[in-house]
C-alpha atoms as a PDB file:
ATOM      1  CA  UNK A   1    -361.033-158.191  -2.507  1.00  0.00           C
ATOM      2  CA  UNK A   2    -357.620-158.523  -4.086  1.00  0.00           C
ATOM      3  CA  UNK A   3    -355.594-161.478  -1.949  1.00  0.00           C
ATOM      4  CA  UNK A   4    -352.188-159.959  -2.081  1.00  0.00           C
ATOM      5  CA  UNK A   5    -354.039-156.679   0.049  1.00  0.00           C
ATOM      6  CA  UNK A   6    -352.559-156.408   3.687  1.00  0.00           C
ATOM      7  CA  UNK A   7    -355.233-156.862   5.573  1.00  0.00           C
ATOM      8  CA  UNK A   8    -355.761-160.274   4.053  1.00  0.00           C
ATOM      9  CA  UNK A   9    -352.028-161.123   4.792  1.00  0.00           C
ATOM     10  CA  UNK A  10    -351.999-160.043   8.486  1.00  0.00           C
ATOM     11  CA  UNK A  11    -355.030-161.793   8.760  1.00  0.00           C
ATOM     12  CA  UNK A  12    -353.793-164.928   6.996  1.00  0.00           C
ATOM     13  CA  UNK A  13    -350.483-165.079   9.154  1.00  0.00           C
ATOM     14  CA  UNK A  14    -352.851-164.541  12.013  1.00  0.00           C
ATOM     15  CA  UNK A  15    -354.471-167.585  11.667  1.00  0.00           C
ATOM     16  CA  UNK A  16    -351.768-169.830  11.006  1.00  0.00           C
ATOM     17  CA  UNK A  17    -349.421-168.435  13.931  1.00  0.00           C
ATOM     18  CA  UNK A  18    -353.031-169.158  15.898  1.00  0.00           C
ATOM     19  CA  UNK A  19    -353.401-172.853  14.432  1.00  0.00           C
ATOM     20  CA  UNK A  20    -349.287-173.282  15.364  1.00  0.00           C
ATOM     21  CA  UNK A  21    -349.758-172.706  18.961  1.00  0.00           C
ATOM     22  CA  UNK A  22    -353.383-174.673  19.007  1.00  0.00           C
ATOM     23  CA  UNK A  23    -351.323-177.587  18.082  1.00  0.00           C
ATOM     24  CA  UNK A  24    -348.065-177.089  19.745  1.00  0.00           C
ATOM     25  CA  UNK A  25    -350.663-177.176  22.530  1.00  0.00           C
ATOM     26  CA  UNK A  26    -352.527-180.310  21.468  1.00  0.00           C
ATOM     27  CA  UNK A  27    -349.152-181.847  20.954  1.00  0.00           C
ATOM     28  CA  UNK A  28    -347.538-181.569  23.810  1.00  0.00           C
ATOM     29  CA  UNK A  29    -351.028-182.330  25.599  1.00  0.00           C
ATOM     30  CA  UNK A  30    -351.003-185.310  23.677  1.00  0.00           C
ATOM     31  CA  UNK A  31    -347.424-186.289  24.796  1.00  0.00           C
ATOM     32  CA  UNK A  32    -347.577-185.164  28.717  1.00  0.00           C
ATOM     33  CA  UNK A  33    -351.398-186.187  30.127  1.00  0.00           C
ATOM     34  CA  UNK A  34    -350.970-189.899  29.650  1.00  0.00           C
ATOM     35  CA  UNK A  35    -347.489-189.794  31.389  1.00  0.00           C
ATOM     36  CA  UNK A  36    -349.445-188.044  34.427  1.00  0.00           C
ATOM     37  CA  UNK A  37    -352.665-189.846  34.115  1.00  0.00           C
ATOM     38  CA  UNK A  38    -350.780-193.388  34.405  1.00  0.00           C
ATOM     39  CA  UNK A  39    -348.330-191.630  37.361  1.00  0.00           C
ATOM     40  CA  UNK A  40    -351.301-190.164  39.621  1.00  0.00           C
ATOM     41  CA  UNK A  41    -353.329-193.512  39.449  1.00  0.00           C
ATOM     42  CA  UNK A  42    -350.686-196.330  39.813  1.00  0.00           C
ATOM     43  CA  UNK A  43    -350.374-197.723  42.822  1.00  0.00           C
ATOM     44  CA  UNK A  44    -347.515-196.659  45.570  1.00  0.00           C
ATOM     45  CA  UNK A  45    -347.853-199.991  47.721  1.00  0.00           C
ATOM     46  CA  UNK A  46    -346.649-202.505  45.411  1.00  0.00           C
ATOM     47  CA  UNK A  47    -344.894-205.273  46.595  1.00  0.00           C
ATOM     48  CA  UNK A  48    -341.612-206.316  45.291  1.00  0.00           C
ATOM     49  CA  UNK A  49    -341.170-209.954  46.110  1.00  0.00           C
ATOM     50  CA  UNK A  50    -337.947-210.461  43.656  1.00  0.00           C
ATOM     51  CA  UNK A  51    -334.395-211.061  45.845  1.00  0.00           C
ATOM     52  CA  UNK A  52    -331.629-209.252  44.614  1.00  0.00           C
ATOM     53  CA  UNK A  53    -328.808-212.049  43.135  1.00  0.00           C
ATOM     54  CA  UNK A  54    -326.385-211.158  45.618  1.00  0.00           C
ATOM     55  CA  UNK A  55    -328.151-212.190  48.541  1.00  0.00           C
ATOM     56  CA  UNK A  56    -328.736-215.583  46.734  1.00  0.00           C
ATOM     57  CA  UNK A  57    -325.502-216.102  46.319  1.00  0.00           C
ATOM     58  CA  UNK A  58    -324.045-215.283  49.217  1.00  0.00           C
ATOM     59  CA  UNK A  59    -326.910-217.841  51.016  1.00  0.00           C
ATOM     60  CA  UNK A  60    -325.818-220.481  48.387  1.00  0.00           C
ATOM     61  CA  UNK A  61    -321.683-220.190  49.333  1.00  0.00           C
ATOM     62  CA  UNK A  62    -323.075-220.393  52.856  1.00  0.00           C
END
């Protein structure tokens, strides 16, 4: 089978326009599921104990 026949090219180009979107896929997989994972299972009810500085120094003019 000669490799410059047209059914090998259409068949070549095929599989690499197949492997692009596999791992424009995996990539952006890759990128995104952490960012979601870490935003679904962190907690909503934490507790902010810092002050902000302008209350401090209006208490400290006081």
């Amino acid at each position: 089978m000669n490799s410059n026949s047209p059914s090998a090219s259409s068949a070549d180009t095929y599989s690499h326009r197949l492997a692009d979107i596999v791992g424009t896929a995996i990539a952006l997989l890759t990128l995104t599921l952490p960012v979601f994972v870490i935003a679904h299972y962190s907690s909503n009810d934490v507790q902010n104990n810092q002050q902000p500085a302008i209350q401090n120094l209006q208490e400290a003019k006081d």
